[in-house]
PDB file of N, CA and C in Angstrom:
ATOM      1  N   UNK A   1      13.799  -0.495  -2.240  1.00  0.00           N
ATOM      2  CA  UNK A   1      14.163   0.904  -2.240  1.00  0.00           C
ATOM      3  C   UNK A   1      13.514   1.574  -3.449  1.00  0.00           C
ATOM      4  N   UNK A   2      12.875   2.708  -3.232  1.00  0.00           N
ATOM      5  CA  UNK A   2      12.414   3.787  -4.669  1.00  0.00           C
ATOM      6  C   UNK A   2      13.425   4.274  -4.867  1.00  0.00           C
ATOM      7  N   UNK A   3      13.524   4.216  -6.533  1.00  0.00           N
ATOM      8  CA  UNK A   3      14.768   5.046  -7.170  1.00  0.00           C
ATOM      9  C   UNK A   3      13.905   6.375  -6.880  1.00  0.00           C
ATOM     10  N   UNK A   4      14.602   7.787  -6.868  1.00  0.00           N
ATOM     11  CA  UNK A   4      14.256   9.102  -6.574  1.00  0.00           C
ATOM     12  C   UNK A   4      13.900   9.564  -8.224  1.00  0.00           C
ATOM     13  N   UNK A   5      14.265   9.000  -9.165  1.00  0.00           N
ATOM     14  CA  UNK A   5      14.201   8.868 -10.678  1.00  0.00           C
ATOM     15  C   UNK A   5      12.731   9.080 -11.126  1.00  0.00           C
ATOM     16  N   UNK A   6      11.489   8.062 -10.130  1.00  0.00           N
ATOM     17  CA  UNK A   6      10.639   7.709 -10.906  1.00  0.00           C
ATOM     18  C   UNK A   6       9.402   8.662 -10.587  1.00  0.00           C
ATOM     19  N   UNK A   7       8.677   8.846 -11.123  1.00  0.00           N
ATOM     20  CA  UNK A   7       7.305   9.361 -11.396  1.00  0.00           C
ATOM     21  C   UNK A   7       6.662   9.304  -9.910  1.00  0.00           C
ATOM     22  N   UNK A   8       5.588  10.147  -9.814  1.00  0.00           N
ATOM     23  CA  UNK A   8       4.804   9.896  -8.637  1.00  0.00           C
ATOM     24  C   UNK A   8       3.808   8.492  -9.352  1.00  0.00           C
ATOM     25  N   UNK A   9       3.232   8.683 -10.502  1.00  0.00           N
ATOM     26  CA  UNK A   9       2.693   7.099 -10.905  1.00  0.00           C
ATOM     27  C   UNK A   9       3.292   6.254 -10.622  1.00  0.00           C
ATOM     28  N   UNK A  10       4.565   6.197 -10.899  1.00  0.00           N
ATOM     29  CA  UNK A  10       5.266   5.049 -11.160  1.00  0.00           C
ATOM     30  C   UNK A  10       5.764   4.348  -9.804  1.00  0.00           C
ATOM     31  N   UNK A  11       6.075   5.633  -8.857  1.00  0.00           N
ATOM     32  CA  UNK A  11       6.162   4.924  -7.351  1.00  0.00           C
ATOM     33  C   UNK A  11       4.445   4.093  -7.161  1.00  0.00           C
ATOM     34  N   UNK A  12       3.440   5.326  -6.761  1.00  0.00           N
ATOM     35  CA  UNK A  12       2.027   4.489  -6.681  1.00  0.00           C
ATOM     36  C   UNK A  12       2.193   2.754  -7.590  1.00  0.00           C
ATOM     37  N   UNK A  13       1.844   2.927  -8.430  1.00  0.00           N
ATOM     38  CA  UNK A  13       2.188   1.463  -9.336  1.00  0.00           C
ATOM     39  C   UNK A  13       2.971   0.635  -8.410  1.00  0.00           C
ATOM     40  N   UNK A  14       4.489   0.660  -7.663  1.00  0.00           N
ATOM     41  CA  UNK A  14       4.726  -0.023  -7.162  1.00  0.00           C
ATOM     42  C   UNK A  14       4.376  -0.332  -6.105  1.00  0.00           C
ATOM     43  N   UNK A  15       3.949   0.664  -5.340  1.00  0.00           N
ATOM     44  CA  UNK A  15       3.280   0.447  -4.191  1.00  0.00           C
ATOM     45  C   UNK A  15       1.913  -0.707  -4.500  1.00  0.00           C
ATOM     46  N   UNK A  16       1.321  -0.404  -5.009  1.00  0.00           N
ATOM     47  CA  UNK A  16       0.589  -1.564  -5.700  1.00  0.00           C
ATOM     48  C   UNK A  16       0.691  -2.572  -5.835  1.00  0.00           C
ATOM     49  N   UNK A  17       2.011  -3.038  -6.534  1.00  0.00           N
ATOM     50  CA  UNK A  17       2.400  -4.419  -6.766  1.00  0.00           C
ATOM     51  C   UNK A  17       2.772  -5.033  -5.494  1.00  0.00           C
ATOM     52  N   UNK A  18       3.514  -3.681  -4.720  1.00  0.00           N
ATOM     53  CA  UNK A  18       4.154  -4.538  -3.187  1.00  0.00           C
ATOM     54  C   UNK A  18       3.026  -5.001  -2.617  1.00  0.00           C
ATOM     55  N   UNK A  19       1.936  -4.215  -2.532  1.00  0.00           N
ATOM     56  CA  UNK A  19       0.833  -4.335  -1.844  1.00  0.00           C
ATOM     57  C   UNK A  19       0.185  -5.909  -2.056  1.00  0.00           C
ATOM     58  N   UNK A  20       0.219  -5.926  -3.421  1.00  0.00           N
ATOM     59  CA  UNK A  20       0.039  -7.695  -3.628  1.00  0.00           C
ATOM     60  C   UNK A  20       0.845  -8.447  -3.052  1.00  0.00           C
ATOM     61  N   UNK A  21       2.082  -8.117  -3.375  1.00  0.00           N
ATOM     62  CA  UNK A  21       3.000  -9.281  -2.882  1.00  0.00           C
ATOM     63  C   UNK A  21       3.080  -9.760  -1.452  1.00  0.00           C
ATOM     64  N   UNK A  22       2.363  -8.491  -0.930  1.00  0.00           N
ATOM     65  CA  UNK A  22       2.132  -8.638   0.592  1.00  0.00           C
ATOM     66  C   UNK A  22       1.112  -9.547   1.178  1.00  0.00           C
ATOM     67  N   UNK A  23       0.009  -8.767  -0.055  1.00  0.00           N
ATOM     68  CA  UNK A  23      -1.283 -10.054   0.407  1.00  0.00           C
ATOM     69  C   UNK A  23      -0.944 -11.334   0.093  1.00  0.00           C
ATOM     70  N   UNK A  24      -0.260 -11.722  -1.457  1.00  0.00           N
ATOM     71  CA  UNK A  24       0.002 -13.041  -1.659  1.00  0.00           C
ATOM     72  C   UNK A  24       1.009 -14.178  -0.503  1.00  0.00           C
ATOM     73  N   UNK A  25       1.721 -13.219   0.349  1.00  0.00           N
ATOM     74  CA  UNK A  25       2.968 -13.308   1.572  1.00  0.00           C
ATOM     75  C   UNK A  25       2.324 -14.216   1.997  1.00  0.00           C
ATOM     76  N   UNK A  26       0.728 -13.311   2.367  1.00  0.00           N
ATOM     77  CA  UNK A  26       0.233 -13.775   4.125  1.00  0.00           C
ATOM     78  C   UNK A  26      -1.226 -14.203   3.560  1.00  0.00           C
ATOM     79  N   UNK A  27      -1.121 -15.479   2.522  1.00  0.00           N
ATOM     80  CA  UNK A  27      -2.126 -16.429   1.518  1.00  0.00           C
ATOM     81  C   UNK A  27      -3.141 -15.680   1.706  1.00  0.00           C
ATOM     82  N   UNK A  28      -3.736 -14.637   1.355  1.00  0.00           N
ATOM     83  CA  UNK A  28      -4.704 -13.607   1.014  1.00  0.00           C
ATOM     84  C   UNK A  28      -5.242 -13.920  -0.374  1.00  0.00           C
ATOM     85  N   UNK A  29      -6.597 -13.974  -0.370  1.00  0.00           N
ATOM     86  CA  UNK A  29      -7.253 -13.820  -2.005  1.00  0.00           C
ATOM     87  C   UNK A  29      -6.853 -11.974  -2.182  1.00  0.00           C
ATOM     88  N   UNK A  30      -7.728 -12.001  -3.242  1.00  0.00           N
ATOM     89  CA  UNK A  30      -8.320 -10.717  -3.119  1.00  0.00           C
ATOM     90  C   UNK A  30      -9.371 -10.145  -2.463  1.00  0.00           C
ATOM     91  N   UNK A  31     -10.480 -11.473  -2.657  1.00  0.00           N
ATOM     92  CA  UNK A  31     -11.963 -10.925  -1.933  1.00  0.00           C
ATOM     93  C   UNK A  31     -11.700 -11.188  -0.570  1.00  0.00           C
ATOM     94  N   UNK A  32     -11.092 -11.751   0.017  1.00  0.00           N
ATOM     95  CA  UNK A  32     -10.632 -11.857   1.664  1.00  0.00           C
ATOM     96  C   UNK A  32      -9.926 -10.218   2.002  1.00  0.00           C
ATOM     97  N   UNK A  33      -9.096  -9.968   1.880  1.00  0.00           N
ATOM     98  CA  UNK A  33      -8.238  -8.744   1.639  1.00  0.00           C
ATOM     99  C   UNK A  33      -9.132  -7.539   1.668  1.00  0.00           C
ATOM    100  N   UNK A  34     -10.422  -7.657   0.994  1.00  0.00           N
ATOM    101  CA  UNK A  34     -11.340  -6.606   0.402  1.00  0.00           C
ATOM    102  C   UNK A  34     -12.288  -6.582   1.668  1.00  0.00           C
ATOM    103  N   UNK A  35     -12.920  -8.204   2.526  1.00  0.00           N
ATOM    104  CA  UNK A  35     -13.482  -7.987   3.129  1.00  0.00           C
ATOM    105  C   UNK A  35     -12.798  -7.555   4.345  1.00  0.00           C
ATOM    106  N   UNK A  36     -11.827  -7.703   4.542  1.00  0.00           N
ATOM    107  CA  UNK A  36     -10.951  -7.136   5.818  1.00  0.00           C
ATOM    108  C   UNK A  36     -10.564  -6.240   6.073  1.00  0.00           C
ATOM    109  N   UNK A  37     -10.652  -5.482   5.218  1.00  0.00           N
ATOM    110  CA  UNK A  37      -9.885  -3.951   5.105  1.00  0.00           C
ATOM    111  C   UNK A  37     -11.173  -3.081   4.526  1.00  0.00           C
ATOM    112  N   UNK A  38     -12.556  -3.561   3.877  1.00  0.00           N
ATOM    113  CA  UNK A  38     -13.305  -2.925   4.130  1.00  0.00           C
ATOM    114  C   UNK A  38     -13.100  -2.093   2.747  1.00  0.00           C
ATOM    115  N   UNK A  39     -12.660  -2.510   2.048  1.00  0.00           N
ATOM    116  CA  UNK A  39     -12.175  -1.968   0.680  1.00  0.00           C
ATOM    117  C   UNK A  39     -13.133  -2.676  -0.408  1.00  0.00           C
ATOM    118  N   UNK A  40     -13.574  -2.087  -1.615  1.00  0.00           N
ATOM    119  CA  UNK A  40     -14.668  -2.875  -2.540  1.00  0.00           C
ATOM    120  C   UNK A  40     -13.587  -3.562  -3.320  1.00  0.00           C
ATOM    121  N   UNK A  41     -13.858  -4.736  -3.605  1.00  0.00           N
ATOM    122  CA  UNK A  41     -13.032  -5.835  -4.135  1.00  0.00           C
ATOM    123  C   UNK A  41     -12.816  -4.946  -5.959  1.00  0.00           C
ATOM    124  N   UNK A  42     -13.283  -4.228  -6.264  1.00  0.00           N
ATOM    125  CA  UNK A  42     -13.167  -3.632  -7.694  1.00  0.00           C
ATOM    126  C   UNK A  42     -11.766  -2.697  -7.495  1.00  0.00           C
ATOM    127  N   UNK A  43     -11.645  -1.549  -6.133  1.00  0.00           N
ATOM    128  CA  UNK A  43     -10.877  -0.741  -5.452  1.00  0.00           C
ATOM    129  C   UNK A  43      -9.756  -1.399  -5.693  1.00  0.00           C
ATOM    130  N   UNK A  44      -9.674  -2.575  -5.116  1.00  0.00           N
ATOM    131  CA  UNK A  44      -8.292  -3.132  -4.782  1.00  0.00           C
ATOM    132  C   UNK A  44      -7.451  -3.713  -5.640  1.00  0.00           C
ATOM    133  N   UNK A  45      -8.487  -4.290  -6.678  1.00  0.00           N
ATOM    134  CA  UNK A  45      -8.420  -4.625  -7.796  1.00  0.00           C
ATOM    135  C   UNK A  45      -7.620  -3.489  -8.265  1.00  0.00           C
ATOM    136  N   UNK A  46      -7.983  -2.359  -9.037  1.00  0.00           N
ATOM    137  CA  UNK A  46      -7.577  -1.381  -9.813  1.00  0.00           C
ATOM    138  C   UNK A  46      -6.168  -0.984  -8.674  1.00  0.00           C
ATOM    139  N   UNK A  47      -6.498  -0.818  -7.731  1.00  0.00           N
ATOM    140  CA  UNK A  47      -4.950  -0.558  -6.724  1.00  0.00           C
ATOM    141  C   UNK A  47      -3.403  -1.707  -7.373  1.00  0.00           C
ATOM    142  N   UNK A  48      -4.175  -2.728  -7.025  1.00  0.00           N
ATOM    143  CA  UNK A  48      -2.974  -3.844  -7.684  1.00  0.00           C
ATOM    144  C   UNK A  48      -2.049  -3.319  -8.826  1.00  0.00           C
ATOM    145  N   UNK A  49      -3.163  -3.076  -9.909  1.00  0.00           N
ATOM    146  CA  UNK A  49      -2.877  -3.088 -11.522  1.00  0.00           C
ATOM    147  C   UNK A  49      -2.381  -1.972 -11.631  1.00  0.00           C
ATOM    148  N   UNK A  50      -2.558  -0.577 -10.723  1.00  0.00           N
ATOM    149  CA  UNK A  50      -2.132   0.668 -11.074  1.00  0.00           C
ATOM    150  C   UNK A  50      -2.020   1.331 -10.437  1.00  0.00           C
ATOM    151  N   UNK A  51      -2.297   0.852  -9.202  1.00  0.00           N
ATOM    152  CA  UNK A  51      -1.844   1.885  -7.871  1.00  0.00           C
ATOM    153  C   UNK A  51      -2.435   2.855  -7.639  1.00  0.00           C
ATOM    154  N   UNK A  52      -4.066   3.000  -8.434  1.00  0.00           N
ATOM    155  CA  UNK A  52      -4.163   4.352  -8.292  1.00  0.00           C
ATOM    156  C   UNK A  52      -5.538   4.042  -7.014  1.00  0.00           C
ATOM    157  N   UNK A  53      -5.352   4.954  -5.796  1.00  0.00           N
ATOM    158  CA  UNK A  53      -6.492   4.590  -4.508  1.00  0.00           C
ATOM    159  C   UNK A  53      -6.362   5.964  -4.082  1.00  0.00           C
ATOM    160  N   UNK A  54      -7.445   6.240  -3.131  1.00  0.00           N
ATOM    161  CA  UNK A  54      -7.397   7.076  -2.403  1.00  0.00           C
ATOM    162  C   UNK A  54      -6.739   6.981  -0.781  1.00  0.00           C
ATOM    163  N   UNK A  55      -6.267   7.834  -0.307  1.00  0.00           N
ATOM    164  CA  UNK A  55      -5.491   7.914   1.125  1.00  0.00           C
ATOM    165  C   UNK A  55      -6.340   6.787   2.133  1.00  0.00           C
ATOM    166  N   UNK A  56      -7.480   7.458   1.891  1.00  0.00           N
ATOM    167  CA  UNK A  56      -8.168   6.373   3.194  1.00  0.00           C
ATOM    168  C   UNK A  56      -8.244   4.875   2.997  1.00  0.00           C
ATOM    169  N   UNK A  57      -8.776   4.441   1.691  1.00  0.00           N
ATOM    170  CA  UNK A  57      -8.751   3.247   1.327  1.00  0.00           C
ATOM    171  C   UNK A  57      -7.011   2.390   1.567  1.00  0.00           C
ATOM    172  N   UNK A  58      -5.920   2.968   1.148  1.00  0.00           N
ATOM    173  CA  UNK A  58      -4.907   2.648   0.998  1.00  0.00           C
ATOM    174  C   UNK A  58      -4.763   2.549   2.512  1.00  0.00           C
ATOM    175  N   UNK A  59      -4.808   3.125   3.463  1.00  0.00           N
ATOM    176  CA  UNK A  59      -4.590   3.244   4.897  1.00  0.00           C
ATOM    177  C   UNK A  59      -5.253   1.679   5.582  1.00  0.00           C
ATOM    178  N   UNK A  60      -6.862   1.716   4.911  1.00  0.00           N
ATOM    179  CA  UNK A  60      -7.594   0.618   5.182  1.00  0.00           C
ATOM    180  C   UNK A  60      -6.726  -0.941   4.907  1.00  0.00           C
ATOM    181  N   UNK A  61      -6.367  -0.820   3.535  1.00  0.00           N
ATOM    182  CA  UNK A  61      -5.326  -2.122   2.923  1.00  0.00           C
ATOM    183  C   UNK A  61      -4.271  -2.494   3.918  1.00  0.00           C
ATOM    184  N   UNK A  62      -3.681  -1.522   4.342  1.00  0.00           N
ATOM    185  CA  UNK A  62      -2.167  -1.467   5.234  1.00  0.00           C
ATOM    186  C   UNK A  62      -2.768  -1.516   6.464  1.00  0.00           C
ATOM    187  N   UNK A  63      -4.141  -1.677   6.970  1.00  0.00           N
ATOM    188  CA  UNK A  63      -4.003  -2.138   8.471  1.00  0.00           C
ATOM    189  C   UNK A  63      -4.339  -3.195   8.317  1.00  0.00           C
ATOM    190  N   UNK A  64      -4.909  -4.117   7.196  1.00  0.00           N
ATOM    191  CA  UNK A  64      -4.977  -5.139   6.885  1.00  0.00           C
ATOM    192  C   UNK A  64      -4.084  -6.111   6.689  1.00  0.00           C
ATOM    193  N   UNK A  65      -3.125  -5.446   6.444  1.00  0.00           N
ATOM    194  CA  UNK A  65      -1.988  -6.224   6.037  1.00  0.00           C
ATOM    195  C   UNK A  65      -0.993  -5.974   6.938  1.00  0.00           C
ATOM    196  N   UNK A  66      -1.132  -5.551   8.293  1.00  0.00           N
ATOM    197  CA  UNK A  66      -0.259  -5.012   9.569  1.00  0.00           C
ATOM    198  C   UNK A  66       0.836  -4.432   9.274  1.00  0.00           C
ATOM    199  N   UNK A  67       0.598  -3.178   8.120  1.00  0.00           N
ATOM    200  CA  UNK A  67       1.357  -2.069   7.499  1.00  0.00           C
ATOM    201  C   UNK A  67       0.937  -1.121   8.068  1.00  0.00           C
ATOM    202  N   UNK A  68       0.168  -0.831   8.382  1.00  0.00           N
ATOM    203  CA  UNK A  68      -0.348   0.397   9.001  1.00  0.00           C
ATOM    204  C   UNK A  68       1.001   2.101   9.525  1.00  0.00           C
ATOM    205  N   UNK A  69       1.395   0.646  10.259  1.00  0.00           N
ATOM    206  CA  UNK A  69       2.870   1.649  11.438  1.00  0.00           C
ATOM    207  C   UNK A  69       3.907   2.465  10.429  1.00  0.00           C
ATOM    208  N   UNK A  70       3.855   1.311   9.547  1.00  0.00           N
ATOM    209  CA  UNK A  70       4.651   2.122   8.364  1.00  0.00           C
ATOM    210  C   UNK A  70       4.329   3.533   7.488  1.00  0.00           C
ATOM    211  N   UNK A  71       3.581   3.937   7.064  1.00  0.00           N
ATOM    212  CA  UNK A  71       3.253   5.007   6.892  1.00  0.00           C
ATOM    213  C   UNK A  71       2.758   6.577   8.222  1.00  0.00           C
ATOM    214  N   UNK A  72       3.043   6.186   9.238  1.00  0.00           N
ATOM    215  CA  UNK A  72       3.671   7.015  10.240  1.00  0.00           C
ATOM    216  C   UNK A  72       5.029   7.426  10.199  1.00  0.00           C
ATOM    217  N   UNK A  73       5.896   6.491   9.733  1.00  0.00           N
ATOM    218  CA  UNK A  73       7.198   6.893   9.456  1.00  0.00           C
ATOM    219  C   UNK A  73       7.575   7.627   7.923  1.00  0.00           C
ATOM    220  N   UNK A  74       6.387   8.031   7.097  1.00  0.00           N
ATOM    221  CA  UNK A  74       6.693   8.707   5.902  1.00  0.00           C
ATOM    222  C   UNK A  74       6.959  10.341   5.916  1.00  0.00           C
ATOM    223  N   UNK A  75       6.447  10.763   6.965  1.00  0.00           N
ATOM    224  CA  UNK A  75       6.751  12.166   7.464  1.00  0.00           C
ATOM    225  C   UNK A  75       7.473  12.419   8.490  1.00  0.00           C
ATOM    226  N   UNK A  76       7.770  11.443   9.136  1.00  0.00           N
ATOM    227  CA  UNK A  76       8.476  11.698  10.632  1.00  0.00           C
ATOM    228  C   UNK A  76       9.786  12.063  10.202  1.00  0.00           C
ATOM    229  N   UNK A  77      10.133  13.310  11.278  1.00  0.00           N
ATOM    230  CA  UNK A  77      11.464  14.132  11.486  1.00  0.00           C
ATOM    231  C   UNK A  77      12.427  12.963  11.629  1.00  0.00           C
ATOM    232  N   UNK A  78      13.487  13.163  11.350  1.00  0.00           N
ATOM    233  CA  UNK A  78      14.388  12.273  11.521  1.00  0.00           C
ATOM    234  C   UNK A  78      15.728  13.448  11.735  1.00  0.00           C
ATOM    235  N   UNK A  79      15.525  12.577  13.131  1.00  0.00           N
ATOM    236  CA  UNK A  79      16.898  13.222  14.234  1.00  0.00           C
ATOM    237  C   UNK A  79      18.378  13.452  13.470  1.00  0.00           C
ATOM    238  N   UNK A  80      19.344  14.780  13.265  1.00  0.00           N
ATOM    239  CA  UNK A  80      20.520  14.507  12.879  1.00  0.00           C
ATOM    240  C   UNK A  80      21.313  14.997  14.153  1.00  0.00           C
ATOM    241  N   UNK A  81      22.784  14.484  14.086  1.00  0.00           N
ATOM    242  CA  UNK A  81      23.495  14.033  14.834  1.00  0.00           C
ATOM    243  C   UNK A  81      24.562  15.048  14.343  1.00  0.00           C
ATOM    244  N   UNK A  82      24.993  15.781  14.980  1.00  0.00           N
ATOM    245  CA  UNK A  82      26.160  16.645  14.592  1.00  0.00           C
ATOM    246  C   UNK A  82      27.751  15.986  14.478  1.00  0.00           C
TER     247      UNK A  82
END
């Protein structure tokens, strides 16, 4: 869960780290990861350590890592119930 507390860095940053923990999940190097997603192994690198990527690249990582679906649900309406 993101505390609502933290920084837009500081979320990115974690997103980062999850992002490893994801590759490390599903026995991923880095340079495997890089060639699969089409990302420059330097990119992903600096993503890890600090989270900082651009939209497309980050999109690239997460279909790599069969995250993809998940960031469809970052804007989606969510139905309330009277």
């Amino acid at each position: 869960m993101i505390d609502i507390f933290k920084t837009p860095a500081e979320v990115a940053k974690q997103i980062g780290r999850l992002a490893r923990e994801k590759r490390l999940a599903k026995n991923l190097s880095q340079e495997t990861l890089s060639k699969h997603s089409q990302v420059s192994l330097g990119t992903l690198k600096k993503f890890e350590q600090t989270g900082k990527i651009s939209l497309e690249s980050l999109l690239k990582i997460a279909l790599a890592l069969d995250a993809l679906d998940d960031f469809l649900k970052v804007f989606q309406l969510q139905e309330t119930y009277p």
